[in-house]
N, C-alpha and C. Protein backbone atom coordinates (compact mmCIF):
# COMPACT_ATOMS: atom_id res chain seq x y z
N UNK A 1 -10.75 83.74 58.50
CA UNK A 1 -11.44 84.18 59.70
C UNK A 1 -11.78 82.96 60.56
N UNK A 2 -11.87 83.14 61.81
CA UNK A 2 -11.91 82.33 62.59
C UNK A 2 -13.32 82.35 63.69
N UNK A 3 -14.58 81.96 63.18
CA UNK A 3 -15.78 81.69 63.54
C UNK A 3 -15.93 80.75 64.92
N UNK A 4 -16.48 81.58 66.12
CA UNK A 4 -16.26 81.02 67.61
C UNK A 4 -17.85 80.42 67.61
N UNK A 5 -18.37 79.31 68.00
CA UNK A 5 -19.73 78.96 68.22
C UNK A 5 -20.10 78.69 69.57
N UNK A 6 -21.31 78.84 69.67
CA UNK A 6 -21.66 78.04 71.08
C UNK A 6 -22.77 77.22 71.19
N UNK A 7 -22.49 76.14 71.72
CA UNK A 7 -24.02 74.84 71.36
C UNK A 7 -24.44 74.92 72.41
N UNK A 8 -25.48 75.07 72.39
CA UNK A 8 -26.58 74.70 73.70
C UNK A 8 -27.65 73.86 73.86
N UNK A 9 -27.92 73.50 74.26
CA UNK A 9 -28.99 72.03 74.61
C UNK A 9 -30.57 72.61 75.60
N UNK A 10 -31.65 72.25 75.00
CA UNK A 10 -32.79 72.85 75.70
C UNK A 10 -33.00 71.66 76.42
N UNK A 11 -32.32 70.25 76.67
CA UNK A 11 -32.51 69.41 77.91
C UNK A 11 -31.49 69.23 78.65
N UNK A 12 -30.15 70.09 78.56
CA UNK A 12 -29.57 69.99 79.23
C UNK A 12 -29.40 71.28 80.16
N UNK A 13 -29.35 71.73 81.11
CA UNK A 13 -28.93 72.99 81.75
C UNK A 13 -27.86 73.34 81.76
N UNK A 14 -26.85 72.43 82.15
CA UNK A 14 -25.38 73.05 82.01
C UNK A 14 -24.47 72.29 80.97
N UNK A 15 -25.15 72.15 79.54
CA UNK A 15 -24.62 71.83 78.60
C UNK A 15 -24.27 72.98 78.07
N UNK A 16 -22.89 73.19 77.32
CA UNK A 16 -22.51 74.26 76.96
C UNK A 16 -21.10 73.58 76.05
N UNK A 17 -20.94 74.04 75.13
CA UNK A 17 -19.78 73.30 74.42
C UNK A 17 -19.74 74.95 73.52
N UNK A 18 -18.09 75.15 73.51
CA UNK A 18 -17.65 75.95 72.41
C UNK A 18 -16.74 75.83 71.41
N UNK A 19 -16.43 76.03 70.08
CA UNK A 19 -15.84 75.14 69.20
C UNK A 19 -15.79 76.52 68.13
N UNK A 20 -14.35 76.58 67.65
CA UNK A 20 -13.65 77.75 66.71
C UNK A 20 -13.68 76.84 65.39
N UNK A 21 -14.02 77.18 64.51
CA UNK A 21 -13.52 76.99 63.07
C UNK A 21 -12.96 78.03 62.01
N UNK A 22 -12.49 77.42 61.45
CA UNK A 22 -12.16 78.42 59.99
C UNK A 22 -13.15 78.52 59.41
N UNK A 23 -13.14 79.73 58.82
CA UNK A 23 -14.75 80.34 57.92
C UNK A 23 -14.37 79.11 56.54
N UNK A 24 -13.26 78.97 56.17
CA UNK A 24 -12.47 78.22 54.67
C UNK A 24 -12.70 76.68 54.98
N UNK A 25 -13.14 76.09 55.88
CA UNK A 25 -13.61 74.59 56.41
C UNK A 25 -15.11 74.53 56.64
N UNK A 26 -15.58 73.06 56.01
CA UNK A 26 -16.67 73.08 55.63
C UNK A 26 -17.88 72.57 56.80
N UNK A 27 -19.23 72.00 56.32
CA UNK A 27 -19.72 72.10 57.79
C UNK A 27 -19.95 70.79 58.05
N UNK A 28 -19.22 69.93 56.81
CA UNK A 28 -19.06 68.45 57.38
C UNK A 28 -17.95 68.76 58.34
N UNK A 29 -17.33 69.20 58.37
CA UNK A 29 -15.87 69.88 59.59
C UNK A 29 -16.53 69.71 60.68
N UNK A 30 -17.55 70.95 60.76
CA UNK A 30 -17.78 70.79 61.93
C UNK A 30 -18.81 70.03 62.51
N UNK A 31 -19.75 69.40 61.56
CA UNK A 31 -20.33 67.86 61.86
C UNK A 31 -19.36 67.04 62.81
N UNK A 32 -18.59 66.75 62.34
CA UNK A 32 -17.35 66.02 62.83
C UNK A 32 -16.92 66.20 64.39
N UNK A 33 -16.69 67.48 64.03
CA UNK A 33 -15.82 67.83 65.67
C UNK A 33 -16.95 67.42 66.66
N UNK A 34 -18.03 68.33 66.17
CA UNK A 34 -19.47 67.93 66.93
C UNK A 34 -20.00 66.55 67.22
N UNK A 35 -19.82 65.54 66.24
CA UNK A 35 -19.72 64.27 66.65
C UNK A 35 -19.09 63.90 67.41
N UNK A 36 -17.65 63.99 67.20
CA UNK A 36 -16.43 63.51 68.37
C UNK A 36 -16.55 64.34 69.43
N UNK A 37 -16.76 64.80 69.38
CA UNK A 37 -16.59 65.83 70.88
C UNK A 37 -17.56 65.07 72.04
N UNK A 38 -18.84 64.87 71.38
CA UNK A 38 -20.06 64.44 72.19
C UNK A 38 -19.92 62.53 72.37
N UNK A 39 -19.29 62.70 71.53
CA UNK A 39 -19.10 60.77 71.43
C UNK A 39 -20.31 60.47 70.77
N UNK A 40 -20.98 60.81 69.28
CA UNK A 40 -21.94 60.22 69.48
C UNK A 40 -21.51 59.56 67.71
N UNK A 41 -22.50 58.69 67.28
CA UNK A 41 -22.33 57.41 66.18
C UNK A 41 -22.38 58.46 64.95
N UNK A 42 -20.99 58.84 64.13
CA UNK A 42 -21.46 59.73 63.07
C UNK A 42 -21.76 59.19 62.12
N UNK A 43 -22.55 58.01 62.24
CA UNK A 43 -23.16 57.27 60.97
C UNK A 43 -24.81 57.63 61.10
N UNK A 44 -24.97 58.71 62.00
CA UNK A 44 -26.18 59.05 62.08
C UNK A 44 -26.86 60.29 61.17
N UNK A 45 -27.58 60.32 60.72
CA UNK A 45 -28.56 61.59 60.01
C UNK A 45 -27.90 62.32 60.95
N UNK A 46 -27.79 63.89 60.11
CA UNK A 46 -27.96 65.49 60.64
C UNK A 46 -28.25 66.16 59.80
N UNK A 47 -28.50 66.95 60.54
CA UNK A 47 -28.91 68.77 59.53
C UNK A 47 -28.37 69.69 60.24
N UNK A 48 -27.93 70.80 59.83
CA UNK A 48 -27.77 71.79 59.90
C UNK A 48 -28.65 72.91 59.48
N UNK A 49 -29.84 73.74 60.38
CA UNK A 49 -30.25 74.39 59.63
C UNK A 49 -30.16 76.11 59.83
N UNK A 50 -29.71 77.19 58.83
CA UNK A 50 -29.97 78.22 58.90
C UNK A 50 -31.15 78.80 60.05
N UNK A 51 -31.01 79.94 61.11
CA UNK A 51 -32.30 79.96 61.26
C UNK A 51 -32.48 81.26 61.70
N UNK A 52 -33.66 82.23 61.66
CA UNK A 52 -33.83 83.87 62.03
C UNK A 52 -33.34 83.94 63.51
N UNK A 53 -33.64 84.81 63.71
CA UNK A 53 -33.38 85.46 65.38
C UNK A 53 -34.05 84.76 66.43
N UNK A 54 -35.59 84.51 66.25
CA UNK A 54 -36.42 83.53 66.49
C UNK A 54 -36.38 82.14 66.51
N UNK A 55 -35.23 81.56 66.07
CA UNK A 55 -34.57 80.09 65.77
C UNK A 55 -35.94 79.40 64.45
N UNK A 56 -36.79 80.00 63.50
CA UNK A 56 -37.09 79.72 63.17
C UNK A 56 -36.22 79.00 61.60
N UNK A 57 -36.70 78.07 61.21
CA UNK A 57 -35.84 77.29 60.31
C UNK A 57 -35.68 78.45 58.84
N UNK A 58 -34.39 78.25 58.28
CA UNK A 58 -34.52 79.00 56.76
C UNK A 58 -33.93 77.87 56.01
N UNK A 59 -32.75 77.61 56.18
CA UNK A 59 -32.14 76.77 55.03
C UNK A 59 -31.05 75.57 55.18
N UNK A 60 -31.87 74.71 54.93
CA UNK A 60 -31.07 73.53 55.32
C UNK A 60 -29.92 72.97 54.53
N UNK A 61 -28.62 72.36 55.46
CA UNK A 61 -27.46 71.97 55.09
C UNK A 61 -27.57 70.35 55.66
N UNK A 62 -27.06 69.73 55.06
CA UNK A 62 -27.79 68.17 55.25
C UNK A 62 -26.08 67.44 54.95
N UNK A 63 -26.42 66.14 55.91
CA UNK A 63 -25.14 65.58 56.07
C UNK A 63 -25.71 64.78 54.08
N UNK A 64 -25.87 64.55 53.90
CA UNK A 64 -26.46 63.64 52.55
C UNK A 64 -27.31 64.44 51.30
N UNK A 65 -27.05 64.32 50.57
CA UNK A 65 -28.26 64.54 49.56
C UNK A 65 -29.02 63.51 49.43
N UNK A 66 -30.00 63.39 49.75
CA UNK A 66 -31.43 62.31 49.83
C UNK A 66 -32.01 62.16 48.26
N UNK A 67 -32.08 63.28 47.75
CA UNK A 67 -33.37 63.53 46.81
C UNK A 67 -32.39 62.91 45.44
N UNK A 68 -33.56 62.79 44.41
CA UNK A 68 -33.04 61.39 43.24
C UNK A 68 -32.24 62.02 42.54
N UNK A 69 -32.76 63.75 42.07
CA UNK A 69 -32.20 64.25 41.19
C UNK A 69 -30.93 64.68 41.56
N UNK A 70 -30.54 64.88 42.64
CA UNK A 70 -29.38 65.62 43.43
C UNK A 70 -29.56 67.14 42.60
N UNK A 71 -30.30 67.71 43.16
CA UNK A 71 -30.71 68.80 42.85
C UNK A 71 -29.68 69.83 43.46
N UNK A 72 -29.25 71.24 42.38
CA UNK A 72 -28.52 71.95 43.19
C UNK A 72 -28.55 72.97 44.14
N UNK A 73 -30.24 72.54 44.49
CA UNK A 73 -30.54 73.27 45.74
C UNK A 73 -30.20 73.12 47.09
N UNK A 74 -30.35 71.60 47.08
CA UNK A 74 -29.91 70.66 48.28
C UNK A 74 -28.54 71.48 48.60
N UNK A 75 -28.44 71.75 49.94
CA UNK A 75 -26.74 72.14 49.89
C UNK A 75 -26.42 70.93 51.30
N UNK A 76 -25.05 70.24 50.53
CA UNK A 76 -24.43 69.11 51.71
C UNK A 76 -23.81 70.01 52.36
N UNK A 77 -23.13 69.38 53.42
CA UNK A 77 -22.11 69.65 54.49
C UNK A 77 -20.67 69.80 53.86
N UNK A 78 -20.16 68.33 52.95
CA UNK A 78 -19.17 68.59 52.63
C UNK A 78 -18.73 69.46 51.31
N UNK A 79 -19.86 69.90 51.18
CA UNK A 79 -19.61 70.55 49.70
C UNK A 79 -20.04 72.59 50.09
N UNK A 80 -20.08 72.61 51.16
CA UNK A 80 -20.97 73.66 51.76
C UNK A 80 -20.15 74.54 53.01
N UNK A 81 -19.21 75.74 52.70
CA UNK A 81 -17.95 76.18 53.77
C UNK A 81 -19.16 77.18 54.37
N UNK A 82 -18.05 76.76 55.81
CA UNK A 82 -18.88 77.71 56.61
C UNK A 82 -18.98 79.05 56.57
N UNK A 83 -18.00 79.76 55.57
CA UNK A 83 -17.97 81.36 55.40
C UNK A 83 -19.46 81.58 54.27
N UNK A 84 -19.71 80.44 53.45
CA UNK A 84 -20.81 80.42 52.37
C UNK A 84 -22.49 81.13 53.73
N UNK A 85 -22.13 80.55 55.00
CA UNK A 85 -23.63 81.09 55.46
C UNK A 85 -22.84 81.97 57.06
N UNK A 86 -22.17 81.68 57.57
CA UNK A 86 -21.59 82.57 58.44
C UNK A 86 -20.66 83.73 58.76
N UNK A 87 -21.10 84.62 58.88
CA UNK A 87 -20.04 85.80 58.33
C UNK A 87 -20.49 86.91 59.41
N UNK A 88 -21.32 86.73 60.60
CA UNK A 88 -21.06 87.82 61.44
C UNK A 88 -22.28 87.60 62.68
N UNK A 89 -21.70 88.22 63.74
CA UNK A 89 -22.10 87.33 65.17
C UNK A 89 -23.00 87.65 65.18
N UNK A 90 -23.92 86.40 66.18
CA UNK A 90 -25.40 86.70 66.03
C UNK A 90 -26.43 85.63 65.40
N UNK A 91 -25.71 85.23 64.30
CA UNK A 91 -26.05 84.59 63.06
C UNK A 91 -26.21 82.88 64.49
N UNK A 92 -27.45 82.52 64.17
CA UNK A 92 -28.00 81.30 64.27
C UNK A 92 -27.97 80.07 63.35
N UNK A 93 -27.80 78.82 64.05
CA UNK A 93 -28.14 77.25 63.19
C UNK A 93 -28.47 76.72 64.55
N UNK A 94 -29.79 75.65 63.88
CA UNK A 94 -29.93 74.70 64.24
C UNK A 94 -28.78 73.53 64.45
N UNK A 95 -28.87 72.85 65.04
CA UNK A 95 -27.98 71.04 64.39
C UNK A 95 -28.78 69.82 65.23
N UNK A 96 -29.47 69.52 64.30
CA UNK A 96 -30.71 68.51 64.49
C UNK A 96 -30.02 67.26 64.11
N UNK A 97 -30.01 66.06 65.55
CA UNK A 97 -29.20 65.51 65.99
C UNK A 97 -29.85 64.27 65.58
N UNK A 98 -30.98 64.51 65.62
CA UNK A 98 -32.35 62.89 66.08
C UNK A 98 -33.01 63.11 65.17
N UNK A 99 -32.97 62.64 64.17
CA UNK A 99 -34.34 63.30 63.14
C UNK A 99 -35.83 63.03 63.55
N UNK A 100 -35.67 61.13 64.12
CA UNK A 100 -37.04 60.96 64.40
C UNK A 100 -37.71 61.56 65.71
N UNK A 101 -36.82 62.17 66.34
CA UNK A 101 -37.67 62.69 67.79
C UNK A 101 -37.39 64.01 67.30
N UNK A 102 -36.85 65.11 66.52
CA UNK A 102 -36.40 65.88 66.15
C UNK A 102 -36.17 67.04 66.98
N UNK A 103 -34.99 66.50 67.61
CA UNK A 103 -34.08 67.12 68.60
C UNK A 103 -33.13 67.41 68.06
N UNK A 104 -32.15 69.04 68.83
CA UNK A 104 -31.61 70.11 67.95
C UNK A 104 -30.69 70.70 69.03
N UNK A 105 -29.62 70.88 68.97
CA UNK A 105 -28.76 71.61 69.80
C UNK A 105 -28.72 73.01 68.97
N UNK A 106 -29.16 74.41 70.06
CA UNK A 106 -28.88 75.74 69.53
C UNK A 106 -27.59 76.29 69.28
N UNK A 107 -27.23 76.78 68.10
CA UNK A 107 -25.58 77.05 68.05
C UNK A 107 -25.83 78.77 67.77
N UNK A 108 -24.75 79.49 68.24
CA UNK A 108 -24.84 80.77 67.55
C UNK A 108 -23.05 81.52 67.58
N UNK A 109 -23.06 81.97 66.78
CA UNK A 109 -22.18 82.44 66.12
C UNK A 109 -22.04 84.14 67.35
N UNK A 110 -20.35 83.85 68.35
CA UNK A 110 -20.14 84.14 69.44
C UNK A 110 -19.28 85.51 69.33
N UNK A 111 -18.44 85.07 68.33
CA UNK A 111 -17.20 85.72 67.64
C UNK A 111 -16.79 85.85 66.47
N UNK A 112 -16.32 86.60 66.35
CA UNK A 112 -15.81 86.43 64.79
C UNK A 112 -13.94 86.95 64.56
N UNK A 113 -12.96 86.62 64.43
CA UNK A 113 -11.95 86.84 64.63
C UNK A 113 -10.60 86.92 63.39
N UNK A 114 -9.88 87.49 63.10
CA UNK A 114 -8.83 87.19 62.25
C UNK A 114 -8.16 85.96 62.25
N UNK A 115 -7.57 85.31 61.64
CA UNK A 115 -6.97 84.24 61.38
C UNK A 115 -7.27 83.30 61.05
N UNK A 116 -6.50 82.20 61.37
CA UNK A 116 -7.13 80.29 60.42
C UNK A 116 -6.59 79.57 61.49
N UNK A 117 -7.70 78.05 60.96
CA UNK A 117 -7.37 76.98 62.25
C UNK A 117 -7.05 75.88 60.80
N UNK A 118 -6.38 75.14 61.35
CA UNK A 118 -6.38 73.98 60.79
C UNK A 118 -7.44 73.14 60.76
N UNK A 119 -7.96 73.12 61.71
CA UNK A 119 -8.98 71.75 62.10
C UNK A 119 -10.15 72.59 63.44
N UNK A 120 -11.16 72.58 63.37
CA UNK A 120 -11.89 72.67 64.51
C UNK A 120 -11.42 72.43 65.71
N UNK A 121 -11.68 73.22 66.66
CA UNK A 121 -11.39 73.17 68.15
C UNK A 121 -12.44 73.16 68.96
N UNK A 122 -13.05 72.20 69.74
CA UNK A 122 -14.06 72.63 70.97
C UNK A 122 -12.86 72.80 72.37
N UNK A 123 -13.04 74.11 72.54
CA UNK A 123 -11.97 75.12 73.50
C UNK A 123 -12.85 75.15 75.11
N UNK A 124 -14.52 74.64 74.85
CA UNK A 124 -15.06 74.66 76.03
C UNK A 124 -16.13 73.69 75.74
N UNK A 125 -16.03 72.45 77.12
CA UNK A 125 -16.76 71.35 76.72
C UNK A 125 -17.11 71.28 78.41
N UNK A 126 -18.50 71.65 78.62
CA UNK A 126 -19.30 71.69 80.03
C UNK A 126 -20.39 70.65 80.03
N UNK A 127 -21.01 70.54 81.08
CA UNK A 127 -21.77 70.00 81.42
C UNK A 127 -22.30 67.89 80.71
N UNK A 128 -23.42 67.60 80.59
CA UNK A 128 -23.92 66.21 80.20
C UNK A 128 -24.18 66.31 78.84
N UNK A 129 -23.67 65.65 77.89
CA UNK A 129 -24.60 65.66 76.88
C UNK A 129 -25.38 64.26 76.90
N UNK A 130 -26.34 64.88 76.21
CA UNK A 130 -27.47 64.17 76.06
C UNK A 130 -27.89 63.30 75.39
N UNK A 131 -28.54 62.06 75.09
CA UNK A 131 -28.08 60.93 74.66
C UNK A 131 -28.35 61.31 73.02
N UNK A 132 -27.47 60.98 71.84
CA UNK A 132 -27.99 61.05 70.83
C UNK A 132 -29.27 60.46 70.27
N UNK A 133 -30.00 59.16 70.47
CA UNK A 133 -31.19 59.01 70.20
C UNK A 133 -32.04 58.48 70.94
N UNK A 134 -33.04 59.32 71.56
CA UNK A 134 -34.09 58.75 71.81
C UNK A 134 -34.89 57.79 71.37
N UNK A 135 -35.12 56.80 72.13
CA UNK A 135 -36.15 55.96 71.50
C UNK A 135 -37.27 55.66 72.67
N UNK A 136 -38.41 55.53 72.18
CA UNK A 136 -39.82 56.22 73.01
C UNK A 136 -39.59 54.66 74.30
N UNK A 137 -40.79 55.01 75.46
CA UNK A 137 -40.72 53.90 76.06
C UNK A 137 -41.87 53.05 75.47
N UNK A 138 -41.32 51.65 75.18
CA UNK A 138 -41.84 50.61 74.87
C UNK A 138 -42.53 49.77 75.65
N UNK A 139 -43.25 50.16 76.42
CA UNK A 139 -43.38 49.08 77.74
C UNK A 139 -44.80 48.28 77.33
N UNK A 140 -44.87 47.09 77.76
CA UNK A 140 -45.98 46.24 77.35
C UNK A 140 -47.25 47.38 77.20
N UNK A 141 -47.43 47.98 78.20
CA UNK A 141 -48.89 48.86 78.20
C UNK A 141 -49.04 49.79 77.21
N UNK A 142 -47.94 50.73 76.84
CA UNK A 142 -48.15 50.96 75.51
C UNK A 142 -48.21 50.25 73.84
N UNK A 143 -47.19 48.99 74.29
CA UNK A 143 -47.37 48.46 72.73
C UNK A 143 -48.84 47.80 72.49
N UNK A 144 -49.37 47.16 73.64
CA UNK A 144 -50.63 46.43 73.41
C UNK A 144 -51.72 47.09 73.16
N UNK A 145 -52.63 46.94 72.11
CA UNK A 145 -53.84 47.71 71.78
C UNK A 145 -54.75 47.42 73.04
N UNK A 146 -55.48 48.17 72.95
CA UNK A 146 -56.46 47.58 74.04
C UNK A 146 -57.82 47.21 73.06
N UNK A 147 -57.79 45.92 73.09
CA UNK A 147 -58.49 44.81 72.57
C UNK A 147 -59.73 45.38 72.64
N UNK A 148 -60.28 44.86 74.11
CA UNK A 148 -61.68 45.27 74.62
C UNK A 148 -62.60 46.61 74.38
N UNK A 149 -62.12 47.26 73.38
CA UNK A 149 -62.48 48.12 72.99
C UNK A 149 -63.44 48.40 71.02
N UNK A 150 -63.08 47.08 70.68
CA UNK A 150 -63.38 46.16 69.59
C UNK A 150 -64.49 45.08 69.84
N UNK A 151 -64.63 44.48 71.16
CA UNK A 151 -65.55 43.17 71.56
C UNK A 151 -66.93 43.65 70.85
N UNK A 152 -67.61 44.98 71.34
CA UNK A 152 -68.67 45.39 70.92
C UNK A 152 -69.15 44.94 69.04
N UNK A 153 -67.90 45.36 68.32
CA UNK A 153 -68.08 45.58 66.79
C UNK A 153 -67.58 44.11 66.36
N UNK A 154 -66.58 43.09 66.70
CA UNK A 154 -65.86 42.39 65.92
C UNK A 154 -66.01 41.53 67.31
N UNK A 155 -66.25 40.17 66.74
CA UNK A 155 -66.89 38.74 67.35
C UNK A 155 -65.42 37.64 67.40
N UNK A 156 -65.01 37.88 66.12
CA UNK A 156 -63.55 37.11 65.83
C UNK A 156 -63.92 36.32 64.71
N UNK A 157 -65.04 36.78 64.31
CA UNK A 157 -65.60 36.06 62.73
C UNK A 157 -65.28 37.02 61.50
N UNK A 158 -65.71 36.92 60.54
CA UNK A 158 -65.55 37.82 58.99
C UNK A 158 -67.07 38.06 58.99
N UNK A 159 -68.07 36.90 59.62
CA UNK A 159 -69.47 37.48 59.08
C UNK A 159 -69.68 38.52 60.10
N UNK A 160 -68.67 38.94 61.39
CA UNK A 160 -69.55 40.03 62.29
C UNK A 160 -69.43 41.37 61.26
N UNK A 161 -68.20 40.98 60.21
CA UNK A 161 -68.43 42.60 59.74
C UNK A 161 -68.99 43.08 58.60
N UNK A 162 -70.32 42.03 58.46
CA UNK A 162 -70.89 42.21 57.68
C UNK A 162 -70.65 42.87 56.25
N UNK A 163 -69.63 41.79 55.70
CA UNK A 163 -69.47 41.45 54.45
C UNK A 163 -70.66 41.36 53.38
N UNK A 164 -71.35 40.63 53.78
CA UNK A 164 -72.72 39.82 52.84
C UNK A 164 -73.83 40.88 53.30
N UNK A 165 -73.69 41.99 53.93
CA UNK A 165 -74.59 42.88 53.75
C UNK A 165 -74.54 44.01 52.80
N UNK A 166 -73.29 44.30 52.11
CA UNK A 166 -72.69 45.21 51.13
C UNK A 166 -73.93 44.50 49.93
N UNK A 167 -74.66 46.26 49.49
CA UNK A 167 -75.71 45.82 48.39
C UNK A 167 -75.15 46.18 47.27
N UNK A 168 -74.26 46.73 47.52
CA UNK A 168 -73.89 47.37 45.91
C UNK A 168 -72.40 46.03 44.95
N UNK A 169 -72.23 44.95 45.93
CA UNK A 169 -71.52 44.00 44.93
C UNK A 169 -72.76 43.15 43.89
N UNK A 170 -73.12 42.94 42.87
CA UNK A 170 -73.69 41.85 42.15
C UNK A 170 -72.79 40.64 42.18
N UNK A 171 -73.95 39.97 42.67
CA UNK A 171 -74.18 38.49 42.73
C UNK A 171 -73.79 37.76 41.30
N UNK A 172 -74.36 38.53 40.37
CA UNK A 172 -74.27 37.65 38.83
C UNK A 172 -73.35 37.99 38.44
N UNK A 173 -72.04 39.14 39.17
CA UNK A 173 -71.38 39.49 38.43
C UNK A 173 -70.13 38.40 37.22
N UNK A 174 -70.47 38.70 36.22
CA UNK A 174 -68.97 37.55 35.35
C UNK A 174 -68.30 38.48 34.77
N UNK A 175 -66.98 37.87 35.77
CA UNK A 175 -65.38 38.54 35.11
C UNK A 175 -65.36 38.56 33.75
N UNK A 176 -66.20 37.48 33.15
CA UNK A 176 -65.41 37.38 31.79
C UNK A 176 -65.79 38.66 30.75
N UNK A 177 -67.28 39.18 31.35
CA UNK A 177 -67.67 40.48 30.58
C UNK A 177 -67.01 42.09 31.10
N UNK A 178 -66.28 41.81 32.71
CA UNK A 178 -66.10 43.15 32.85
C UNK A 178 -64.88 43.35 31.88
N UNK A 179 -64.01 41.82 31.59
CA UNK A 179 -62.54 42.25 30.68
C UNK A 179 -62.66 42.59 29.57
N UNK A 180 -63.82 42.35 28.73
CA UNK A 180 -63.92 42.96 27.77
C UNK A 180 -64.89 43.87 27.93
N UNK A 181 -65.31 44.74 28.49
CA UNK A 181 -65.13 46.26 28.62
C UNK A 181 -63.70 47.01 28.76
N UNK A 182 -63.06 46.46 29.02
CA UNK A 182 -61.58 46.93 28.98
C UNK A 182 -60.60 46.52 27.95
C-alpha cells in the first residue's frame, strides 16, 4: 500500500510538502526523505510521534534509542514500518524537528492507495521551510544579569553574607570525634 502524507508547518503559511511511501518502508525512510527534501542536517535528533485527532501526543518513534536498557518499548525509526502505525486516512504524527525549542511539523495521513514505491517521493514541495534550529536571541541585554539588583544584599565580600552569623555550626567542633561516630 501506498501511504500519501501531508506536512504542515504552524510558522509557515504556505508550507506544504507531500510525500508517498510504502506502508513495507520504515520511518527512518521517511525521516530521510523529510530531511533531504527540506535540506536540513540529518545528524539531528527527531521524533516521530503518534497523535489523537486533537494532535495530542500517544506514542513515540525516535530516530535513536536513548535509554541504557534498550528497552523493547522504545520503538526506533529504523526498526519501526510505517504499516506497524499507519493504516488508514486521517491517522495523525507529529515530526518534532528541534527538540530544544520543541518544534513539530503536522503530518496526516491524506490517502491511502494500492501498490508499492521503492523509495519515498515528496510529489509536492510548496512554500519556505523553516529553519531547522532555532537558537534563542543572545544579545548582550539578555545574557547579562542585572547586577544592581544584588548591591542591596552582597557588598563583594564573604562577610556581607553573613557566614559567622550561622549559630548552629560549633566552634569546638573536632573532626577527629565526628569519624569515629562513623
Amino acid at each position: 500500500m501506498i501511504i500519501y502524507l501531508r506536512i504542515l508547518s504552524n510558522e509557515v503559511d504556505n508550507f506544504v510538502k507531500e510525500i508517498a511511501i510504502d506502508d513495507t518502508l520504515s520511518f527512518a525512510d521517511l525521516h530521510a526523505c523529510i530531511q533531504d527534501t527540506l535540506n536540513y542536517d540529518a545528524s539531528q535528533m527527531a521524533s516521530f510521534f503518534t497523535t489523537d485527532s486533537g494532535w495530542n501526543k500517544e506514542s513515540e518513534i525516535t530516530l535513536l534509542d536513548m535509554s541504557e536498557g534498550h528497552s523493547s518499548e522504545i520503538k526506533v525509526m529504523h526498526n519501526t514500518l510505517i504499516s506497524d502505525f499507519l493504516f488508514e486516512e486521517g491517522q495523525r504524527l507529529l515530526y518534532v524537528f528541534d527538540f530544544f525549542s520543541e518544534r513539530a511539523f503536522f503530518i496526516e495521513v491524506i490517502e491511502i492507495k494500492k501498490g508499492s514505491l521503492d523509495k519515498p517521493n515528496c510529489y509536492r514541495n510548496e512554500g519556505e521551510t523553516p529553519q531547522q534550529i532555532m537558537i534563542g536571541d543572545f544579545t548582550e541585554e539578555t545574557t547579562k544579569p542585572d547586577l544592581d539588583q544584588f548591591d542591596d544584599e552582597f557588598d563583594g565580600t564573604l562577610d556581607s553574607m553573613k557566614f559567622n552569623d550561622l549559630d548552629h555550626f560549633d566552634d569546638d567542633l573536632n573532626l577527629d570525634d565526628l569519624a569515629d561516630q562513623y
